[in-house]
PDB file of N, CA and C in Angstrom:
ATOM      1  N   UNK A   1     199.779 194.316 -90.156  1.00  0.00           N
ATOM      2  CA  UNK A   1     200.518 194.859 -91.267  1.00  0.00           C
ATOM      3  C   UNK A   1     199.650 195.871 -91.996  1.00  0.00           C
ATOM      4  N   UNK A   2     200.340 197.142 -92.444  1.00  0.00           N
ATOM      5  CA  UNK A   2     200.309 197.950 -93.587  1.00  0.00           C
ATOM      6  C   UNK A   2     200.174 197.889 -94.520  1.00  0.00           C
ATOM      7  N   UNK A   3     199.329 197.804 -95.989  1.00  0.00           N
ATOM      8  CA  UNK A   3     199.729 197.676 -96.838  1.00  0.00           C
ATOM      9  C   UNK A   3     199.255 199.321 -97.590  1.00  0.00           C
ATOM     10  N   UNK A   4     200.213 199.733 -98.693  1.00  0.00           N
ATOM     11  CA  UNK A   4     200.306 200.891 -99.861  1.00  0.00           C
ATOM     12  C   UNK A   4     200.324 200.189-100.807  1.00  0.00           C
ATOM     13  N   UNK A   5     200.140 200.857-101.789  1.00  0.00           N
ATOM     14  CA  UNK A   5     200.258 200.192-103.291  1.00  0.00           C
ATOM     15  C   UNK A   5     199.965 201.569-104.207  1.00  0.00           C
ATOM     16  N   UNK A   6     201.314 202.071-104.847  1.00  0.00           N
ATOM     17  CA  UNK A   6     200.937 202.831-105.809  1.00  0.00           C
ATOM     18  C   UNK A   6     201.725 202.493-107.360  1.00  0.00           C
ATOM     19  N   UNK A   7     200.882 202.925-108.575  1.00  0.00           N
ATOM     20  CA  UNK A   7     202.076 202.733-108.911  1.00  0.00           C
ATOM     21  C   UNK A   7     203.097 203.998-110.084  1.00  0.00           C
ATOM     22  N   UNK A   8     204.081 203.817-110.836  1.00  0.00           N
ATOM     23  CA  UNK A   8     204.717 204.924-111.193  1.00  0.00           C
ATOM     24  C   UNK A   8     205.589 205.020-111.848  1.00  0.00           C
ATOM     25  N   UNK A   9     205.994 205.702-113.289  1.00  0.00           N
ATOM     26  CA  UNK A   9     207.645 205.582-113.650  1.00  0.00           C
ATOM     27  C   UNK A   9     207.910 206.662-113.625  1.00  0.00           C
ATOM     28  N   UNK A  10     209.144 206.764-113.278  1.00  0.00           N
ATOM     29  CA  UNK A  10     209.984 205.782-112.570  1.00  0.00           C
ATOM     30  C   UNK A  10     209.674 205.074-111.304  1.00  0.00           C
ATOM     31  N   UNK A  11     210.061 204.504-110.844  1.00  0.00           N
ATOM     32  CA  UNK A  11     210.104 203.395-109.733  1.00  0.00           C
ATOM     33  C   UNK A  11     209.477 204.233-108.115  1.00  0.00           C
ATOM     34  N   UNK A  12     208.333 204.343-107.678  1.00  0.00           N
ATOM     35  CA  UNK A  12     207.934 204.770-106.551  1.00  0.00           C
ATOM     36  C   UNK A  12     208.324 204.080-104.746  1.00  0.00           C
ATOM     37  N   UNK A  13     208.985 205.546-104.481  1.00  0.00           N
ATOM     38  CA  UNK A  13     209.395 204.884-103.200  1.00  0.00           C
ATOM     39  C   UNK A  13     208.441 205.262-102.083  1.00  0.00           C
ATOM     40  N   UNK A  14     208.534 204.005-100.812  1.00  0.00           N
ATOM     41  CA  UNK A  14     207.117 204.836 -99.937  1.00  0.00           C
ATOM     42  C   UNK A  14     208.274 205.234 -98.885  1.00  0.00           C
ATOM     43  N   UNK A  15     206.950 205.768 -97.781  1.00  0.00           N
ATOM     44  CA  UNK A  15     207.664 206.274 -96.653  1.00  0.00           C
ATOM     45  C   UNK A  15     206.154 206.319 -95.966  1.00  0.00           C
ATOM     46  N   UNK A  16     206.233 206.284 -94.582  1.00  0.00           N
ATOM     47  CA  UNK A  16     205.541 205.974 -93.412  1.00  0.00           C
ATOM     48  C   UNK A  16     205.372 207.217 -92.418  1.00  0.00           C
ATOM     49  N   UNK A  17     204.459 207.469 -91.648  1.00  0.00           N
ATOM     50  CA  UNK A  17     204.449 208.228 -91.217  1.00  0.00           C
ATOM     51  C   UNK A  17     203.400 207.845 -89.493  1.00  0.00           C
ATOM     52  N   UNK A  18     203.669 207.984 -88.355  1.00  0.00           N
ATOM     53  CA  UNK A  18     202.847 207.475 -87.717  1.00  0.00           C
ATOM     54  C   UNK A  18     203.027 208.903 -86.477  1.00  0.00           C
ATOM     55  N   UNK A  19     201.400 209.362 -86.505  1.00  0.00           N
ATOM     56  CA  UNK A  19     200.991 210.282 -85.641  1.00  0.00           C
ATOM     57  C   UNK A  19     201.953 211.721 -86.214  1.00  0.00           C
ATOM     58  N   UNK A  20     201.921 211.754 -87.234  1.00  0.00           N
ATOM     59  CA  UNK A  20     202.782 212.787 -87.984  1.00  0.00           C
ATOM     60  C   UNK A  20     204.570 212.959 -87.639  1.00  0.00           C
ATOM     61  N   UNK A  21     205.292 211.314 -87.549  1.00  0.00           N
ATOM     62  CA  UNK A  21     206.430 211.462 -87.298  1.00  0.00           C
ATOM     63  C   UNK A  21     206.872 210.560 -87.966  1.00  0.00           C
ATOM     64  N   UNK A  22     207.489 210.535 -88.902  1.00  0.00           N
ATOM     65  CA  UNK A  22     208.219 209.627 -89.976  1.00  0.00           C
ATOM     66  C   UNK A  22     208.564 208.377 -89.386  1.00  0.00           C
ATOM     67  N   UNK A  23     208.337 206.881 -90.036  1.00  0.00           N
ATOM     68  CA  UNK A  23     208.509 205.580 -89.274  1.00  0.00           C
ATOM     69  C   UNK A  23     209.536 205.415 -89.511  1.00  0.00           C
ATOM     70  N   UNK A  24     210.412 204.927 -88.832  1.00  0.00           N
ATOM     71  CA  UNK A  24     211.808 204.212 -88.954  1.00  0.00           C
ATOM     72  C   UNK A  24     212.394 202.552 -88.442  1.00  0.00           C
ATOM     73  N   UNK A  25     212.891 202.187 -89.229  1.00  0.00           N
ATOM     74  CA  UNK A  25     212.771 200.449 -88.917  1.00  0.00           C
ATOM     75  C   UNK A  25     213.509 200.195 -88.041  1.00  0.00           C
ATOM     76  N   UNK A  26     213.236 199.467 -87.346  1.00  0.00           N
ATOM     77  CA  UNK A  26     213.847 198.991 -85.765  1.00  0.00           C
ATOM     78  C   UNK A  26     213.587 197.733 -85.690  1.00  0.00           C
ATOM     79  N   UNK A  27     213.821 196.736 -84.788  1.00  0.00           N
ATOM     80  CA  UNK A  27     213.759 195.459 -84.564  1.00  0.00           C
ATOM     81  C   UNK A  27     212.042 195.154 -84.547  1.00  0.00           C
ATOM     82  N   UNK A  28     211.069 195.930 -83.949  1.00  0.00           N
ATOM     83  CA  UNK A  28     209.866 195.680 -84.017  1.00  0.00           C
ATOM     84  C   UNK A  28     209.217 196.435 -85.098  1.00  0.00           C
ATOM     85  N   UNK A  29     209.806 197.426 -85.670  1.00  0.00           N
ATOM     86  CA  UNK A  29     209.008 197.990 -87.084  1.00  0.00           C
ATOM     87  C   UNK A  29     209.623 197.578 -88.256  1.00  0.00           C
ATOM     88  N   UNK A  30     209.556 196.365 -89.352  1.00  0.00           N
ATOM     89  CA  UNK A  30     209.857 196.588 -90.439  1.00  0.00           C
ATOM     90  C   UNK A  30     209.100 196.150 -91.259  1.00  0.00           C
ATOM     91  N   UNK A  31     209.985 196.858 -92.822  1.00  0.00           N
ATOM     92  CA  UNK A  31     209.124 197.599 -94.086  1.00  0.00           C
ATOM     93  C   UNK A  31     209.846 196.261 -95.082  1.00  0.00           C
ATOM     94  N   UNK A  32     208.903 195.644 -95.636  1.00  0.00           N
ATOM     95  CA  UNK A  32     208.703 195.249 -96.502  1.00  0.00           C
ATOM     96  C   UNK A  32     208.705 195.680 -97.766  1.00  0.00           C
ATOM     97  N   UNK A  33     209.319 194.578 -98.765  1.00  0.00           N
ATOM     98  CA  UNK A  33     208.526 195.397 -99.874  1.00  0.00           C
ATOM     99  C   UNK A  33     208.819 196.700-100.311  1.00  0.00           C
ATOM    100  N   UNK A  34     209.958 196.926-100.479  1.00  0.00           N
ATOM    101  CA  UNK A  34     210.883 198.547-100.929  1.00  0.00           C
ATOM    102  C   UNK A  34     209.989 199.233 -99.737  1.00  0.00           C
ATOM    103  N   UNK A  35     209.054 198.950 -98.846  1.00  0.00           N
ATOM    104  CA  UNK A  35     208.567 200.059 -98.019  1.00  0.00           C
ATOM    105  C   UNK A  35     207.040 199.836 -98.067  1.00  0.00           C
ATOM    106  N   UNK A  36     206.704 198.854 -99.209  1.00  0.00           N
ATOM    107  CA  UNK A  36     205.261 199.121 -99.408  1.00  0.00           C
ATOM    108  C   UNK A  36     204.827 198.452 -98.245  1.00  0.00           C
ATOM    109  N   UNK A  37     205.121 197.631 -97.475  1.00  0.00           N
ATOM    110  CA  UNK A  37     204.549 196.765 -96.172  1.00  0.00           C
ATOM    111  C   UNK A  37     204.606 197.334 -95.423  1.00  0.00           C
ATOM    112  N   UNK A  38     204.150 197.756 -93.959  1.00  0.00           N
ATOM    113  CA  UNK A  38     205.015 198.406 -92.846  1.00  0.00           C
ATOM    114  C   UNK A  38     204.092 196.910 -91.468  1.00  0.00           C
ATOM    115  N   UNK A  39     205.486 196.664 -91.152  1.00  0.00           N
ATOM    116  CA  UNK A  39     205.001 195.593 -90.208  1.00  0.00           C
ATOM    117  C   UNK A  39     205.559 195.804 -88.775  1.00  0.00           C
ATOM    118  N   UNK A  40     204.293 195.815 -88.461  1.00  0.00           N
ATOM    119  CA  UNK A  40     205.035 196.282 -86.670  1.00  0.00           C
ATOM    120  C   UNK A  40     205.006 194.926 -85.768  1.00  0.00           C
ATOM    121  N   UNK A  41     205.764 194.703 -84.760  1.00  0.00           N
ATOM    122  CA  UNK A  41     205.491 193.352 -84.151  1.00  0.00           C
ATOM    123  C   UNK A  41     205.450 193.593 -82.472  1.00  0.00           C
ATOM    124  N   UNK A  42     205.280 192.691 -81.595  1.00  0.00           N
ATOM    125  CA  UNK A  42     205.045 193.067 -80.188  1.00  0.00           C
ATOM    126  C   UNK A  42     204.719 194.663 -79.921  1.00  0.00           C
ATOM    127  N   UNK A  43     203.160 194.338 -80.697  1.00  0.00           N
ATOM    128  CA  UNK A  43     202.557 195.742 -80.432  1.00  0.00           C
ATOM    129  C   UNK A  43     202.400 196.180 -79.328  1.00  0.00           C
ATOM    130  N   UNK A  44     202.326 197.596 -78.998  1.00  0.00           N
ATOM    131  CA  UNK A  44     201.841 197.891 -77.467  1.00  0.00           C
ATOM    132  C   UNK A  44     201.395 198.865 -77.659  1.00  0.00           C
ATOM    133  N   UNK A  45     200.786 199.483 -76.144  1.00  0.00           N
ATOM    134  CA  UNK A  45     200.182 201.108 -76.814  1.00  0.00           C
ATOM    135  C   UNK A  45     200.733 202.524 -77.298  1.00  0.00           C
ATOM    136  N   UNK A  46     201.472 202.133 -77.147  1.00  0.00           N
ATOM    137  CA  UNK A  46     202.518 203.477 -77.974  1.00  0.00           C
ATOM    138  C   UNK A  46     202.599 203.329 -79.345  1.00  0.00           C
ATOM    139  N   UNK A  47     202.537 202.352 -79.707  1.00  0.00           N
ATOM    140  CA  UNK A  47     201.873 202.030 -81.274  1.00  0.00           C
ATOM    141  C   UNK A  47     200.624 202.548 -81.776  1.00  0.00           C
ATOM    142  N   UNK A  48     199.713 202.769 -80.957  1.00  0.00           N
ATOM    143  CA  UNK A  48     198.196 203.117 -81.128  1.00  0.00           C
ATOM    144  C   UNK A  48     198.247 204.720 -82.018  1.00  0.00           C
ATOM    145  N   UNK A  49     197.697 204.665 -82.591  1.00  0.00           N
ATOM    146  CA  UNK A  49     197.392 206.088 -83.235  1.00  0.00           C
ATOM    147  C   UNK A  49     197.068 206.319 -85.074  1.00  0.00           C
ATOM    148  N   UNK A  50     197.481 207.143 -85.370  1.00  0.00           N
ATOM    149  CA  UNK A  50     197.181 207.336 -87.461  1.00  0.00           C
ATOM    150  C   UNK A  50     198.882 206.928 -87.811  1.00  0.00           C
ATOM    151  N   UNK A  51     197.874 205.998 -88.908  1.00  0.00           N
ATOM    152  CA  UNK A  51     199.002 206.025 -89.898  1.00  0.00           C
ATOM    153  C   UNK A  51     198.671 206.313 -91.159  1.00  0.00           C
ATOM    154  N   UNK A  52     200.036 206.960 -92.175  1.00  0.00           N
ATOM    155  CA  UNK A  52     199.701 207.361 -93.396  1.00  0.00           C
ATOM    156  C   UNK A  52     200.912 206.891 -93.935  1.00  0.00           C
ATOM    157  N   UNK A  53     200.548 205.995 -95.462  1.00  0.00           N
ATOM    158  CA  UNK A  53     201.890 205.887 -96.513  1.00  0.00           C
ATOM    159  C   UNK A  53     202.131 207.279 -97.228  1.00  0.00           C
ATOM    160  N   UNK A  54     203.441 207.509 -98.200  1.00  0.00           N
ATOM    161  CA  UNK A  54     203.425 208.516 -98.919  1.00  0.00           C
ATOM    162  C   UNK A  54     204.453 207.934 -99.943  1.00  0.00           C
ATOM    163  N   UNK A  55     203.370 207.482-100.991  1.00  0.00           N
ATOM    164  CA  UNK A  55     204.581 207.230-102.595  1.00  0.00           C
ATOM    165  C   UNK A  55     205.039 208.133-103.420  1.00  0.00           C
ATOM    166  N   UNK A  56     206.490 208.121-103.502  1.00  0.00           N
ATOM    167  CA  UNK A  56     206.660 209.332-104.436  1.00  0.00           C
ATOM    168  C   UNK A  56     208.338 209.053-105.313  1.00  0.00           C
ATOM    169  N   UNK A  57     207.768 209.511-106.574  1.00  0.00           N
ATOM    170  CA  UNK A  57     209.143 209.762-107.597  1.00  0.00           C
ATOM    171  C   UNK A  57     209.196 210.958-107.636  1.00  0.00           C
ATOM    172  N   UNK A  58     210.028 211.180-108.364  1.00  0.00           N
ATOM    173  CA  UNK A  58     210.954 212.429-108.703  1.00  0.00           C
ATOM    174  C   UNK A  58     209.587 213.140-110.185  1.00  0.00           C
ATOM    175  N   UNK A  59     208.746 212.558-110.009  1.00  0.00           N
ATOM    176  CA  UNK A  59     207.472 213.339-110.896  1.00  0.00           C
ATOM    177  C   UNK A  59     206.162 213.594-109.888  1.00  0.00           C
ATOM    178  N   UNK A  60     206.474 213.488-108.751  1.00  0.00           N
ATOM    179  CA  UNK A  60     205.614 213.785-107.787  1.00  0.00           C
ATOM    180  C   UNK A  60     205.279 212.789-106.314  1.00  0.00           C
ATOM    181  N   UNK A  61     204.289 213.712-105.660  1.00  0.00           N
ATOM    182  CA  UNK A  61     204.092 212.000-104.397  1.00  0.00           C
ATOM    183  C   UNK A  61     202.928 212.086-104.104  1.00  0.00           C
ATOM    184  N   UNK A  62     202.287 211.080-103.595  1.00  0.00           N
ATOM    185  CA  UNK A  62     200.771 211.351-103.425  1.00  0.00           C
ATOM    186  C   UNK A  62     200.674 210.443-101.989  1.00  0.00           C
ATOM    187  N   UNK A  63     199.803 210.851-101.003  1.00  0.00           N
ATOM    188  CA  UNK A  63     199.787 209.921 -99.668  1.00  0.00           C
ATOM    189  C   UNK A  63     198.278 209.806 -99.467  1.00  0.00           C
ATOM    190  N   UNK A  64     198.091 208.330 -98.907  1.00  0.00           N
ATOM    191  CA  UNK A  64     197.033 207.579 -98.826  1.00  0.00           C
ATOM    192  C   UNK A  64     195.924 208.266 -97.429  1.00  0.00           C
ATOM    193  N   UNK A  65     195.315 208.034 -97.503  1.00  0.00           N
ATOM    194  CA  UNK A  65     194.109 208.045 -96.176  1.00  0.00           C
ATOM    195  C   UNK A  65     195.070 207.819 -94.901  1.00  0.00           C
ATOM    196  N   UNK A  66     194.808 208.643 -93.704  1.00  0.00           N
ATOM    197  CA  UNK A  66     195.106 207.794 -92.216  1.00  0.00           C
ATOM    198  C   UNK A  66     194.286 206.233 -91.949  1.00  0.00           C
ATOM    199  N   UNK A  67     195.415 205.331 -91.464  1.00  0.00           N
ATOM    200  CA  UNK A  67     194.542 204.634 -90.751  1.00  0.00           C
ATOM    201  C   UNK A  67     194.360 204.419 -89.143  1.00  0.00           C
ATOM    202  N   UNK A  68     193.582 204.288 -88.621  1.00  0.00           N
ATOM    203  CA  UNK A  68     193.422 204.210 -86.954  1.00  0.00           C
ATOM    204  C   UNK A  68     193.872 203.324 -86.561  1.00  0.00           C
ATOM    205  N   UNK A  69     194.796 202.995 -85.692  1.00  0.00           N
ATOM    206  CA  UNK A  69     195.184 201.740 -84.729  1.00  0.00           C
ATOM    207  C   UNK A  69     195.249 202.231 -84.016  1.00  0.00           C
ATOM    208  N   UNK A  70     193.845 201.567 -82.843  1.00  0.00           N
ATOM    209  CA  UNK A  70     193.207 201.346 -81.533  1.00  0.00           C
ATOM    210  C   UNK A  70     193.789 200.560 -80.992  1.00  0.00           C
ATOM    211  N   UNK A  71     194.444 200.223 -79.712  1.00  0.00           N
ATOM    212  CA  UNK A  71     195.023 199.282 -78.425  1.00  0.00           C
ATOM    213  C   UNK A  71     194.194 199.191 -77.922  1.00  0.00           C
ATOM    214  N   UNK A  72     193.218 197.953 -77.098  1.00  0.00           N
ATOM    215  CA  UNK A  72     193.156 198.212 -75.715  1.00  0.00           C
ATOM    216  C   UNK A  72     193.752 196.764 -75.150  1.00  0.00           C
ATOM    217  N   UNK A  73     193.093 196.995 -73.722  1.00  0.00           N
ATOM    218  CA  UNK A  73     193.870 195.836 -72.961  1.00  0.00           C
ATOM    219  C   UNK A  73     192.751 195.081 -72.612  1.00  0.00           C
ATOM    220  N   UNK A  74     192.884 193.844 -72.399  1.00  0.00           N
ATOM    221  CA  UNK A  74     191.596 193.438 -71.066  1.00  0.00           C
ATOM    222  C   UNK A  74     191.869 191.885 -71.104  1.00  0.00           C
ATOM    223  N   UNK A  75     190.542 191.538 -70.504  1.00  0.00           N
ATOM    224  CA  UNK A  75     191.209 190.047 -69.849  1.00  0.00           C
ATOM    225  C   UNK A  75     189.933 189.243 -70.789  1.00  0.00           C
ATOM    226  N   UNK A  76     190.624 188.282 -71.642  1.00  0.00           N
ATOM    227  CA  UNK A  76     190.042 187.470 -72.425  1.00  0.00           C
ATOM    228  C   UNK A  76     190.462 186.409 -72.662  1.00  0.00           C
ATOM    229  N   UNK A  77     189.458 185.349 -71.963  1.00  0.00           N
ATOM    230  CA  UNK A  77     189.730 183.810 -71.853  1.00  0.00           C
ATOM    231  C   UNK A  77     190.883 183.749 -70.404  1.00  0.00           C
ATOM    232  N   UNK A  78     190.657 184.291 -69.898  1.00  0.00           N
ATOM    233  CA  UNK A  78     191.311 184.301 -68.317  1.00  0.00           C
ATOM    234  C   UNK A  78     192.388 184.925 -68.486  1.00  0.00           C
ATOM    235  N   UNK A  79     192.995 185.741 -69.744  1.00  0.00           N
ATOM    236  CA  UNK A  79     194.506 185.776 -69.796  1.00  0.00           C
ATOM    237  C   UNK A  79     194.708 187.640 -70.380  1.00  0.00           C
ATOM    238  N   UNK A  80     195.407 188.022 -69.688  1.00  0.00           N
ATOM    239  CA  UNK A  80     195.397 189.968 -70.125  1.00  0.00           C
ATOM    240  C   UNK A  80     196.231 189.902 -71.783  1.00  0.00           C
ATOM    241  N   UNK A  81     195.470 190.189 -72.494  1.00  0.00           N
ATOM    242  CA  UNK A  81     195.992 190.471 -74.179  1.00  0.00           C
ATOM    243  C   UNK A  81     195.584 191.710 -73.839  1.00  0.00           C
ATOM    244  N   UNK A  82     196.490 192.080 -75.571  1.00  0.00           N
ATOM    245  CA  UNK A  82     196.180 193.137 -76.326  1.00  0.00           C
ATOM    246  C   UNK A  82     195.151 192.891 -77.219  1.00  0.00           C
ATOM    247  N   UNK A  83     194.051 193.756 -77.655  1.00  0.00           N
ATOM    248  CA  UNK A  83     193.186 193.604 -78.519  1.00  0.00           C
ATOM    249  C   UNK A  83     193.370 195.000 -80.027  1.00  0.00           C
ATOM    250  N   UNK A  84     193.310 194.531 -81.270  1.00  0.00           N
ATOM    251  CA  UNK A  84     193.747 195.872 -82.147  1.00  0.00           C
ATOM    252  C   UNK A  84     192.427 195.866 -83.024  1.00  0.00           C
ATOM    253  N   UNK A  85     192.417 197.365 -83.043  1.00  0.00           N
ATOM    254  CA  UNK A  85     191.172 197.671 -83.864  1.00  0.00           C
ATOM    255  C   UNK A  85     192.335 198.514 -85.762  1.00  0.00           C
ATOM    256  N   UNK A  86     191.427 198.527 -86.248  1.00  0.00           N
ATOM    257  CA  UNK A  86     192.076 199.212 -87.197  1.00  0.00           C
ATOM    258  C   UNK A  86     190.716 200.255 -88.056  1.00  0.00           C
ATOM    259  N   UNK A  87     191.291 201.482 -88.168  1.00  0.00           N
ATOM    260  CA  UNK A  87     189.657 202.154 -89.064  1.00  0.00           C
ATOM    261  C   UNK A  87     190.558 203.170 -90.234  1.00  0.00           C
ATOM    262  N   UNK A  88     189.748 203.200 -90.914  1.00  0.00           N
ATOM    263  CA  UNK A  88     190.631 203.311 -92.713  1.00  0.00           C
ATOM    264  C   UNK A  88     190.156 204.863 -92.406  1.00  0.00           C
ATOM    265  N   UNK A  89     190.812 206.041 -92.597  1.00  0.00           N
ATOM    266  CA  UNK A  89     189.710 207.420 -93.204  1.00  0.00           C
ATOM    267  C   UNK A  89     189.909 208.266 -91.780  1.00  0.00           C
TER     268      UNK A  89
END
């Protein structure tokens, strides 16, 4: 999971952005939290890449740092997982 946190009056809405293409909720991506969560589930590598929140009212928007989500694969404890890295910046 994602987390944003800004805050704002009026009421700040987020929005998602992954590898510079706006996130949209689907059965394995959802947003929490008016948006502030972004929860992805049965990750795979097409998931891998930057993500960025972006909070914004109608007095402006401001968006957070990329973060890195790394995939890889390999065989740990006899059994092929996914392994996830995450790097802030």
């Amino acid at each position: 999971m994602f987390r944003c946190y800004s805050e704002g009056h009026p009421e700040v809405t987020y929005s998602w952005v992954h590898n510079g293409v706006a996130v949209r909720q689907s059965s394995r991506v959802i947003l929490h939290e008016k948006g502030e969560v972004l929860e992805i589930r049965s990750i795979d590598q097409l998931d891998g890449g930057q993500y960025r929140c972006k909070a914004q009212n109608e007095m402006g928007e401001v968006s957070s740092s990329y973060a890195q989500l790394s995939i890889s694969t390999g065989m740990y404890d006899g059994r092929l997982q996914n392994q996830f890295f995450v790097r802030i910046g």
